[in-house]
Protein backbone atom coordinates (compact mmCIF):
# COMPACT_ATOMS: atom_id res chain seq x y z
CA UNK A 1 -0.41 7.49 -4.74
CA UNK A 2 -2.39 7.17 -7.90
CA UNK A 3 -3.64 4.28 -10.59
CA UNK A 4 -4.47 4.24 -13.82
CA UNK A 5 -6.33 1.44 -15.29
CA UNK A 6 -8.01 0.33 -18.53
CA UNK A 7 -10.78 -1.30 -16.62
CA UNK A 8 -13.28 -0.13 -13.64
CA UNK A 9 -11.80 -0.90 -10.67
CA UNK A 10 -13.42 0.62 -6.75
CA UNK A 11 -13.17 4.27 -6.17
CA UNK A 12 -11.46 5.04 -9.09
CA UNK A 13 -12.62 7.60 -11.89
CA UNK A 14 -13.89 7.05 -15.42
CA UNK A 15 -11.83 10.50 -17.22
CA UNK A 16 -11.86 9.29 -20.35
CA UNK A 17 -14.30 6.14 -22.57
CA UNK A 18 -11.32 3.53 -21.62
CA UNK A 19 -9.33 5.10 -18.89
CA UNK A 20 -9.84 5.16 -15.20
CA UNK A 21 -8.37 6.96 -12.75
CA UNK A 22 -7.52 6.90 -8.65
CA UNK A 23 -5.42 9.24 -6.86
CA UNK A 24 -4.94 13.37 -7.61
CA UNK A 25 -5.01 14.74 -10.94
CA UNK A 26 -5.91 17.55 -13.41
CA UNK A 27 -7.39 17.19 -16.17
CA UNK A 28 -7.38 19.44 -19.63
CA UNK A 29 -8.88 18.53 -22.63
CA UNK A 30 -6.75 15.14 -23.60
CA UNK A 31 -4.37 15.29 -21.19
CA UNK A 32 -4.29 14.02 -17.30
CA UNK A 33 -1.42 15.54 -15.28
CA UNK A 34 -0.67 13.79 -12.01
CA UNK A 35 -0.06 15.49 -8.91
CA UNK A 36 2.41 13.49 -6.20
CA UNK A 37 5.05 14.62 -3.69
CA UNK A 38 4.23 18.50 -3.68
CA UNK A 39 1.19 20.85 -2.38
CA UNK A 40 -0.16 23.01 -4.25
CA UNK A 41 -2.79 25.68 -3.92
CA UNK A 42 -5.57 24.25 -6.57
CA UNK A 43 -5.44 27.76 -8.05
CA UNK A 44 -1.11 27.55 -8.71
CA UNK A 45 -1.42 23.77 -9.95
CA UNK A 46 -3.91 24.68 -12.35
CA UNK A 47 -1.59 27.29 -13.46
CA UNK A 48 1.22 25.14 -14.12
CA UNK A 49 -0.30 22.55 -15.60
CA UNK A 50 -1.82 25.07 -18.18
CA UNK A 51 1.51 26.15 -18.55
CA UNK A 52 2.97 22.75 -19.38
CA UNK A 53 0.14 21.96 -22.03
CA UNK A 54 0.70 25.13 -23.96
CA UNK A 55 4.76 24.64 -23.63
CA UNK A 56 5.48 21.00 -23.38
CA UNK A 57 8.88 21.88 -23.43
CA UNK A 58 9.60 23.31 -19.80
């Protein structure tokens, strides 16, 4: 499960100046990718995330 919220709210994350986060993600540069209803080895979701930033297309 994950949130996203404009306004601080408990446990969650401040990622970006207006933006707050709860639950697992990646983040690169200006983008947040979430990751629900797979496992992943951190090292193989960080690969496909990079992968979907530089070819938004797949």
């Amino acid at each position: 499960m994950f949130l996203i919220s404009n306004r601080q709210f408990d446990s969650g994350v401040k990622v970006f100046p207006n933006l707050y986060v709860k639950g697992n993600y990646f983040r690169y540069g200006d983008f947040i990718f979430f990751a629900c209803g797979e496992f992943f080895e951190p090292s193989i979701l960080k690969d496909v995330f990079l992968s979907l930033v530089k070819n938004p297309k797949i």
